[in-house]
C-alpha atoms as a PDB file:
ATOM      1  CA  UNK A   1       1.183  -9.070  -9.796  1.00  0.00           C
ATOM      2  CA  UNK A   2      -1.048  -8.575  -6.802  1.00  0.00           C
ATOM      3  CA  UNK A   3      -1.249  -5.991  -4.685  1.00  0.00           C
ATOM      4  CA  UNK A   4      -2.973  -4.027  -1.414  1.00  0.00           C
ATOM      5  CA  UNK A   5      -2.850  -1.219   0.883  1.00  0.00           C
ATOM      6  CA  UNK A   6      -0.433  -1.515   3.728  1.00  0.00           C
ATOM      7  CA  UNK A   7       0.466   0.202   6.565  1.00  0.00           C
ATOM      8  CA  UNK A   8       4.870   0.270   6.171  1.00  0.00           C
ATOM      9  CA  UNK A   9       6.986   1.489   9.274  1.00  0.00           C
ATOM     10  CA  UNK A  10       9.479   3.921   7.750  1.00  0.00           C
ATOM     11  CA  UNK A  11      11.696   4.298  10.922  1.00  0.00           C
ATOM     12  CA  UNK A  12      10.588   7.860  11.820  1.00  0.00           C
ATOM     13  CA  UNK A  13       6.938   7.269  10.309  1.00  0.00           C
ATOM     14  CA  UNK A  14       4.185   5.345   9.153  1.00  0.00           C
ATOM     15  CA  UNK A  15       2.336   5.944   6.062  1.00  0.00           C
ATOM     16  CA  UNK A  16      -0.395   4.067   3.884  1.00  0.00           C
ATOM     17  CA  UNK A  17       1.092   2.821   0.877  1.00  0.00           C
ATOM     18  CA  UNK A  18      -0.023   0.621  -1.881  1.00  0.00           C
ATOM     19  CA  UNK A  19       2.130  -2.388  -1.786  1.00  0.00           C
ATOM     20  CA  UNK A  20       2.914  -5.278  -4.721  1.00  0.00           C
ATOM     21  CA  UNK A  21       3.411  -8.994  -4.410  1.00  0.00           C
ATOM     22  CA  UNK A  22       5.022 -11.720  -6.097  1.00  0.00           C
ATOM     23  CA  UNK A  23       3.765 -14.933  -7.273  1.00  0.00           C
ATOM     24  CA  UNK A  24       4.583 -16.133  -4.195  1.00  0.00           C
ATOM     25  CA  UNK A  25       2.610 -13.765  -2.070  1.00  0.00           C
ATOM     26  CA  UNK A  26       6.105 -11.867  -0.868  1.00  0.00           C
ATOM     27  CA  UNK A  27       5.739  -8.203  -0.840  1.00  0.00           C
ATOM     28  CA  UNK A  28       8.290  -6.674  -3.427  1.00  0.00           C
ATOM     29  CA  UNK A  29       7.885  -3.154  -4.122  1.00  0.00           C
ATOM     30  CA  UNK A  30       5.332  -0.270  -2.463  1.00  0.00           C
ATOM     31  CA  UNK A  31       4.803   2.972  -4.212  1.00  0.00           C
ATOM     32  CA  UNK A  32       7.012   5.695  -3.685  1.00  0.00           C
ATOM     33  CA  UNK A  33       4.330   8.472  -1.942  1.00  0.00           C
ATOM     34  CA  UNK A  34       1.655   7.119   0.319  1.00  0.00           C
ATOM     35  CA  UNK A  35      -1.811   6.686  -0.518  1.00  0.00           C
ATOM     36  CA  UNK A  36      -3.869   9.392  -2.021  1.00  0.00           C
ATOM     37  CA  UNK A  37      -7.665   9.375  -2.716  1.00  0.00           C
ATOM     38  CA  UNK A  38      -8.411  11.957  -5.633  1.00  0.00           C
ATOM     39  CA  UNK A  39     -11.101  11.924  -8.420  1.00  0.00           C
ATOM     40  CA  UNK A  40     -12.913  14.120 -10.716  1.00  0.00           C
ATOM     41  CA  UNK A  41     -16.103  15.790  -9.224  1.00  0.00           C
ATOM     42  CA  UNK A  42     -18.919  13.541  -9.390  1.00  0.00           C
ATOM     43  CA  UNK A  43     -16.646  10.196  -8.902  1.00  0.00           C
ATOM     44  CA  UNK A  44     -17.082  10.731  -5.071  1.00  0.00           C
ATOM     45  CA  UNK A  45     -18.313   6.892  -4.566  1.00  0.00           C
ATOM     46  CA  UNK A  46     -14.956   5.685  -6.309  1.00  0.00           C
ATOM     47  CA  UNK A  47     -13.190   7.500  -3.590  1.00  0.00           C
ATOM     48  CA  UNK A  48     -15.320   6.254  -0.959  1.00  0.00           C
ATOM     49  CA  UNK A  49     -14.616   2.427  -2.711  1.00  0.00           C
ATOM     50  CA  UNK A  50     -10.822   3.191  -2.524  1.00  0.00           C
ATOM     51  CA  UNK A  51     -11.244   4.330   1.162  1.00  0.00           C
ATOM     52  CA  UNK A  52     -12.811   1.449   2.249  1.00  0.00           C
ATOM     53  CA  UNK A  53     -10.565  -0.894   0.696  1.00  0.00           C
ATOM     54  CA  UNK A  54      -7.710   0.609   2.264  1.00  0.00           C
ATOM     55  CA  UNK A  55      -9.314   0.931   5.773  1.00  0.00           C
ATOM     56  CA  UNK A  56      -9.843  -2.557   5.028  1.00  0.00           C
ATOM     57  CA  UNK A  57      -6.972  -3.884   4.174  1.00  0.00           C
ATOM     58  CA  UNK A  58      -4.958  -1.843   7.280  1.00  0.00           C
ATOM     59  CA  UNK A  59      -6.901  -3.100   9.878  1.00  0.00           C
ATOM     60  CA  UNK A  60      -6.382  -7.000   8.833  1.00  0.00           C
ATOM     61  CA  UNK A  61      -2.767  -7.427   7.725  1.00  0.00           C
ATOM     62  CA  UNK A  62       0.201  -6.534   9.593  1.00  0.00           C
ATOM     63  CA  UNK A  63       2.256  -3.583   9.352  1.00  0.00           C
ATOM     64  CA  UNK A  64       5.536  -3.984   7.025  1.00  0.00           C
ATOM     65  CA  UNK A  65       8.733  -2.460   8.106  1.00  0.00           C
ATOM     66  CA  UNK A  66       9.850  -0.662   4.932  1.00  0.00           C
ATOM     67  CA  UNK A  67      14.158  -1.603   5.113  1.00  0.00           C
ATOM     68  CA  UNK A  68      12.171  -5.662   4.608  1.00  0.00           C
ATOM     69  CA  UNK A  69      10.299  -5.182   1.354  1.00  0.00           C
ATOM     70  CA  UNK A  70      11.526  -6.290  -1.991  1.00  0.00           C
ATOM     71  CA  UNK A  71      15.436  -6.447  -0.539  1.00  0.00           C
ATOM     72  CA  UNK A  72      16.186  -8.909  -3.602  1.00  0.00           C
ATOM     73  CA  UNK A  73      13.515  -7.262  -6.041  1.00  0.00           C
ATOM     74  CA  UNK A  74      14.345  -3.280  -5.991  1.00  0.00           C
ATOM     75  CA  UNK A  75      12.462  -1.589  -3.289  1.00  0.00           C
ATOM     76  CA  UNK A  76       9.763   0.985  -4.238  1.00  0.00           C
ATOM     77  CA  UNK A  77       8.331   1.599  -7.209  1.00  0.00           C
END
């Protein structure tokens, strides 16, 4: 299973959330809390890796409307 950090429109909010794909490429499931960059002291540049993806990865795909995802596969995860 693949996954990404996506932008998902809650209704009343929008939050960054890792998000999971099927074989297919479909999104199926996004974790239940948004995105969080923590790590032990001295791991700063992991951070900074894990902040870059995700700037990434919101600024070139589209934002996902959370009632959409995974409606036959179970939601969040």
């Amino acid at each position: 299973m693949t996954w990404n950090y996506r932008i998902i429109d809650h209704g009343d909010h929008l939050a960054l959330h890792e998000v999971h794909y099927d074989a297919a490429g479909g999104p199926v499931s996004y974790t239940d809390s948004p995105a969080t960059f923590v790590s032990d002291p001295g791991h700063g540049d992991e951070i900074a890796a894990a902040v870059k993806m995700a700037l990434a990865d919101a600024l070139n795909w589209p934002v996902l409307i959370a009632l959409e995802i995974g409606r036959q596969a179970g939601g969040r995860i």
